[in-house]
Protein backbone atom coordinates (compact mmCIF):
# COMPACT_ATOMS: atom_id res chain seq x y z
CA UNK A 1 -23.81 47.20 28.38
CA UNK A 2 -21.87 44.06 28.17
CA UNK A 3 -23.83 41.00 26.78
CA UNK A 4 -20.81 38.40 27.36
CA UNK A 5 -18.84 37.29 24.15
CA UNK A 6 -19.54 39.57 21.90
CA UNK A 7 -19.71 38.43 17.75
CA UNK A 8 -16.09 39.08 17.73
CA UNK A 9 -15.25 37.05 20.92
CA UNK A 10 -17.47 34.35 19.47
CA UNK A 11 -15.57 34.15 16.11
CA UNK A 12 -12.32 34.02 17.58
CA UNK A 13 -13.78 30.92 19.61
CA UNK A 14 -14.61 29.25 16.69
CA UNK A 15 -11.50 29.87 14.35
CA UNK A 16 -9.14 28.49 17.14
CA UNK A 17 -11.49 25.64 17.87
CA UNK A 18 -10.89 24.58 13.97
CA UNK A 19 -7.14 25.58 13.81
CA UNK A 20 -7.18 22.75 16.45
CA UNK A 21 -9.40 20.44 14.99
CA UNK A 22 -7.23 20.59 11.95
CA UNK A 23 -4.00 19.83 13.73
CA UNK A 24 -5.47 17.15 15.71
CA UNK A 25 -6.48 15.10 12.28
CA UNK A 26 -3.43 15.54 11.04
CA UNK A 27 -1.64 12.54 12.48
CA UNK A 28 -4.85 10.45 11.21
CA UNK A 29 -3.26 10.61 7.61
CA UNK A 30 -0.04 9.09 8.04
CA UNK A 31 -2.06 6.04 8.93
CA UNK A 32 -2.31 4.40 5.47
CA UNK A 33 -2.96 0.77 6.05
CA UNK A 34 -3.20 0.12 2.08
CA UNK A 35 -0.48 -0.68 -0.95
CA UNK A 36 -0.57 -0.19 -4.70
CA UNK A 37 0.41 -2.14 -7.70
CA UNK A 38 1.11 0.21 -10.54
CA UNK A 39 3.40 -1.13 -13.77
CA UNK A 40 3.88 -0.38 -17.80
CA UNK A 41 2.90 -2.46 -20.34
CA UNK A 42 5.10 -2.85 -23.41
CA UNK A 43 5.40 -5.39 -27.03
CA UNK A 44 8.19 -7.31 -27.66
CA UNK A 45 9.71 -3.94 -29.71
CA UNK A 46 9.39 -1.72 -26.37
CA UNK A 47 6.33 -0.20 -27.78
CA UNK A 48 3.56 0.42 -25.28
CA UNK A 49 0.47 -1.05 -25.42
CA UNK A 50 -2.45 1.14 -24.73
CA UNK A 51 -5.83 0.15 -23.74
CA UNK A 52 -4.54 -3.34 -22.74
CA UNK A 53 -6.41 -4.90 -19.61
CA UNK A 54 -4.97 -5.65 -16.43
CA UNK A 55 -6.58 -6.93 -13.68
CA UNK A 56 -5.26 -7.86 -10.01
CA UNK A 57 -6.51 -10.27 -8.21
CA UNK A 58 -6.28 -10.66 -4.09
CA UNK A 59 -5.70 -14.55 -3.84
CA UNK A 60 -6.74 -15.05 -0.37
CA UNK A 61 -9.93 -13.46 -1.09
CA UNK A 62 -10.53 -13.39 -5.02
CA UNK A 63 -11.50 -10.00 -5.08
CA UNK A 64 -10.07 -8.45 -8.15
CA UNK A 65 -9.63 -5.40 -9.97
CA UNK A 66 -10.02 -4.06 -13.49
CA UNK A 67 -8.17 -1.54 -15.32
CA UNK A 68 -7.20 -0.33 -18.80
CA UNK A 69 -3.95 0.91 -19.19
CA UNK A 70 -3.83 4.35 -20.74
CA UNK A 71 -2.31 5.93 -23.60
CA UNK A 72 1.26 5.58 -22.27
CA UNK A 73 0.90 1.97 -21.18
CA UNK A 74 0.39 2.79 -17.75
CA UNK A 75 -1.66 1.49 -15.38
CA UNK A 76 -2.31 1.67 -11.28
CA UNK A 77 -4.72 -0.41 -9.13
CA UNK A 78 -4.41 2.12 -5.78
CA UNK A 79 -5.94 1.13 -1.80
CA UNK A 80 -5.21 -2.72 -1.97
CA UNK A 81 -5.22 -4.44 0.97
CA UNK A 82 -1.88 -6.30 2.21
CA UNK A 83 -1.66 -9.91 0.74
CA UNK A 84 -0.90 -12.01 -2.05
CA UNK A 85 -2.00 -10.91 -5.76
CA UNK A 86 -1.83 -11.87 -9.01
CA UNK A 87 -1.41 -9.58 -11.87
CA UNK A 88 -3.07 -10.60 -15.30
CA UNK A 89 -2.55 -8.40 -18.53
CA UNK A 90 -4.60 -9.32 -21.64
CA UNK A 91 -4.81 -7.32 -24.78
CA UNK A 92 -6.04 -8.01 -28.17
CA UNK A 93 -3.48 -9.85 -30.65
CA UNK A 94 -0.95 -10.90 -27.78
CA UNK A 95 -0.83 -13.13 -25.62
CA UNK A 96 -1.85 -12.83 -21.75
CA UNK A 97 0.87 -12.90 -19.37
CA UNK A 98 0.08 -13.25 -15.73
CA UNK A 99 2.98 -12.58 -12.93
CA UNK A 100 1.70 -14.45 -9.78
CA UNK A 101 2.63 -14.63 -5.60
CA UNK A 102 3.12 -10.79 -5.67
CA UNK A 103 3.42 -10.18 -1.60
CA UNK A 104 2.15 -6.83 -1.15
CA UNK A 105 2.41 -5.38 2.59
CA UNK A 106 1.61 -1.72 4.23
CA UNK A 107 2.28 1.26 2.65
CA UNK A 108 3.95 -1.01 -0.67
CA UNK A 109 3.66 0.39 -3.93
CA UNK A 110 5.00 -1.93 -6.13
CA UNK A 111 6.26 -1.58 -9.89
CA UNK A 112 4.73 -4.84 -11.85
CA UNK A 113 5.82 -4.74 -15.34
CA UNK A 114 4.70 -6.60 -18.30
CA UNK A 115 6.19 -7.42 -21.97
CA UNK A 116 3.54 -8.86 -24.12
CA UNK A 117 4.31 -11.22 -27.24
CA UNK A 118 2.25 -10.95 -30.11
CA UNK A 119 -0.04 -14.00 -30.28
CA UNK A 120 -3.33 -15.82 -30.49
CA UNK A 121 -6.06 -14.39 -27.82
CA UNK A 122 -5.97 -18.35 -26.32
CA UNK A 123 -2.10 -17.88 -25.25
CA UNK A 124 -1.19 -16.84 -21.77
CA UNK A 125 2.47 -16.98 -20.42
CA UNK A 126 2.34 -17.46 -16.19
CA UNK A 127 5.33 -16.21 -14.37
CA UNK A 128 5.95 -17.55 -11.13
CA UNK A 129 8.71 -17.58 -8.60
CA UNK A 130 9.99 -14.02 -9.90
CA UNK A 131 13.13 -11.94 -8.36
CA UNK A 132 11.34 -9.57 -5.51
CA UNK A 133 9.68 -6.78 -6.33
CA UNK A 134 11.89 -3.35 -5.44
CA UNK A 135 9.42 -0.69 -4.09
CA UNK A 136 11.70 2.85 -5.96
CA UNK A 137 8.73 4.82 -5.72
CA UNK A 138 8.80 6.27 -2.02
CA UNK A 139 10.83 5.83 1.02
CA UNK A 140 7.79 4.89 3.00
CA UNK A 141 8.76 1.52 5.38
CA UNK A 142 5.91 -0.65 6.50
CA UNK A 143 5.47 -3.95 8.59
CA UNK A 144 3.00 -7.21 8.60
CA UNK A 145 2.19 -8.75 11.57
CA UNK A 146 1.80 -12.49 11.52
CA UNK A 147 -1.77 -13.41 12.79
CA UNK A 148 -0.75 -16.74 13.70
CA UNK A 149 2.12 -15.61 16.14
CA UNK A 150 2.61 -11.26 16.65
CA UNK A 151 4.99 -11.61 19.46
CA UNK A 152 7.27 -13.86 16.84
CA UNK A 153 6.70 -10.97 14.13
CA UNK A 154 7.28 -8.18 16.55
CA UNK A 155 10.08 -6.04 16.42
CA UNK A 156 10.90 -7.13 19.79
CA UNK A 157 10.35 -11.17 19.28
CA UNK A 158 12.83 -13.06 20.91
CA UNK A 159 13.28 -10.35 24.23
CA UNK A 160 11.89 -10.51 27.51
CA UNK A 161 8.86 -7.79 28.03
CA UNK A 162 10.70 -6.17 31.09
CA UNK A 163 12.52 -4.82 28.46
CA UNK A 164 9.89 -2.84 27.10
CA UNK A 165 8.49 -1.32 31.19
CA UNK A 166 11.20 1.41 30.76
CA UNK A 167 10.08 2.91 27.67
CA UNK A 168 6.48 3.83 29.24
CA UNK A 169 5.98 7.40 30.43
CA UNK A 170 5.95 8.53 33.61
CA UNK A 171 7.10 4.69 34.72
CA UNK A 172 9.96 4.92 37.17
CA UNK A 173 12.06 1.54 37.48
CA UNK A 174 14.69 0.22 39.97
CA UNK A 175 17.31 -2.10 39.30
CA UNK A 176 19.08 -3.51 36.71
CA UNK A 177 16.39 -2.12 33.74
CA UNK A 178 16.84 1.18 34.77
């Protein structure tokens, strides 16, 4: 007798049915709509300076975040979301020194380091109007949109949109475009 599927059938269902489940999420990672600010904190000698605190601060929102560094002097604040920060790094016996107007975008992971001078705890050095930040850690390329104006931000500002009627599938076009 036949009773259909069979346990085998049924098993071979459900393994291809999650081989393409698995394939189908894939794309969903590559969609990382978050930055990181990661840096080294060193003394005046080039010594690092563990356990300092750093804490990074969105400026449009004032949401910040707290971290010690760790026994290297490293630190990393990781799923930020794109916008202006400020970087503060206080430790005991040196002064704070705060690096403001960081612009972080999509997919930026930016390198933010700090050189503390020994000091009073009341002391903090503010850096402003800094060379840009360099993103060395990946070759990842992200974009910001202007809210105020997209079609000015776009990759395509300044063109007419006939331009773009070609590039959609299965769109046939006469004439000059074509």
């Amino acid at each position: 007798m036949n009773r259909g599927m069979g346990t085998r059938g049924f098993l071979e269902w459900v393994m291809w049915l999650l081989i393409l489940a698995i394939i189908s999420a894939a794309p969903a990672f590559a969609q990382i709509d978050r930055g990181a600010i990661e840096g080294k904190v060193l003394d005046a000698s080039g010594s690092v300076v563990p356990k300092a605190m750093v804490a990074v601060t969105n400026k449009a929102t004032g949401v910040a975040a707290t971290t010690p560094t760790n026994q290297a002097g490293e630190y990393q604040v990781l799923a930020l979301i794109p916008g202006t920060y400020s970087v503060k790094v206080s430790a005991d016996g040196f002064e704070s020194v705060l690096h403001d107007d960081i612009e972080l975008h999509v997919q930026d992971r930016l390198s933010v380091d700090f050189t503390l001078k020994v000091g009073s705890v009341k002391q903090e050095v503010v850096v402003t109007a800094g060379e840009p930040l360099l993103q060395t850690q990946t070759a990842d390329v992200g974009s910001v949109v202007d809210e105020q104006d997209p079609q000015q931000s776009s990759p395509r500002a300044g063109r007419r949109g006939s331009h773009a009627l070609p590039q959609e599938a299965g769109r046939l076009c006469r004439g000059a475009h074509a």
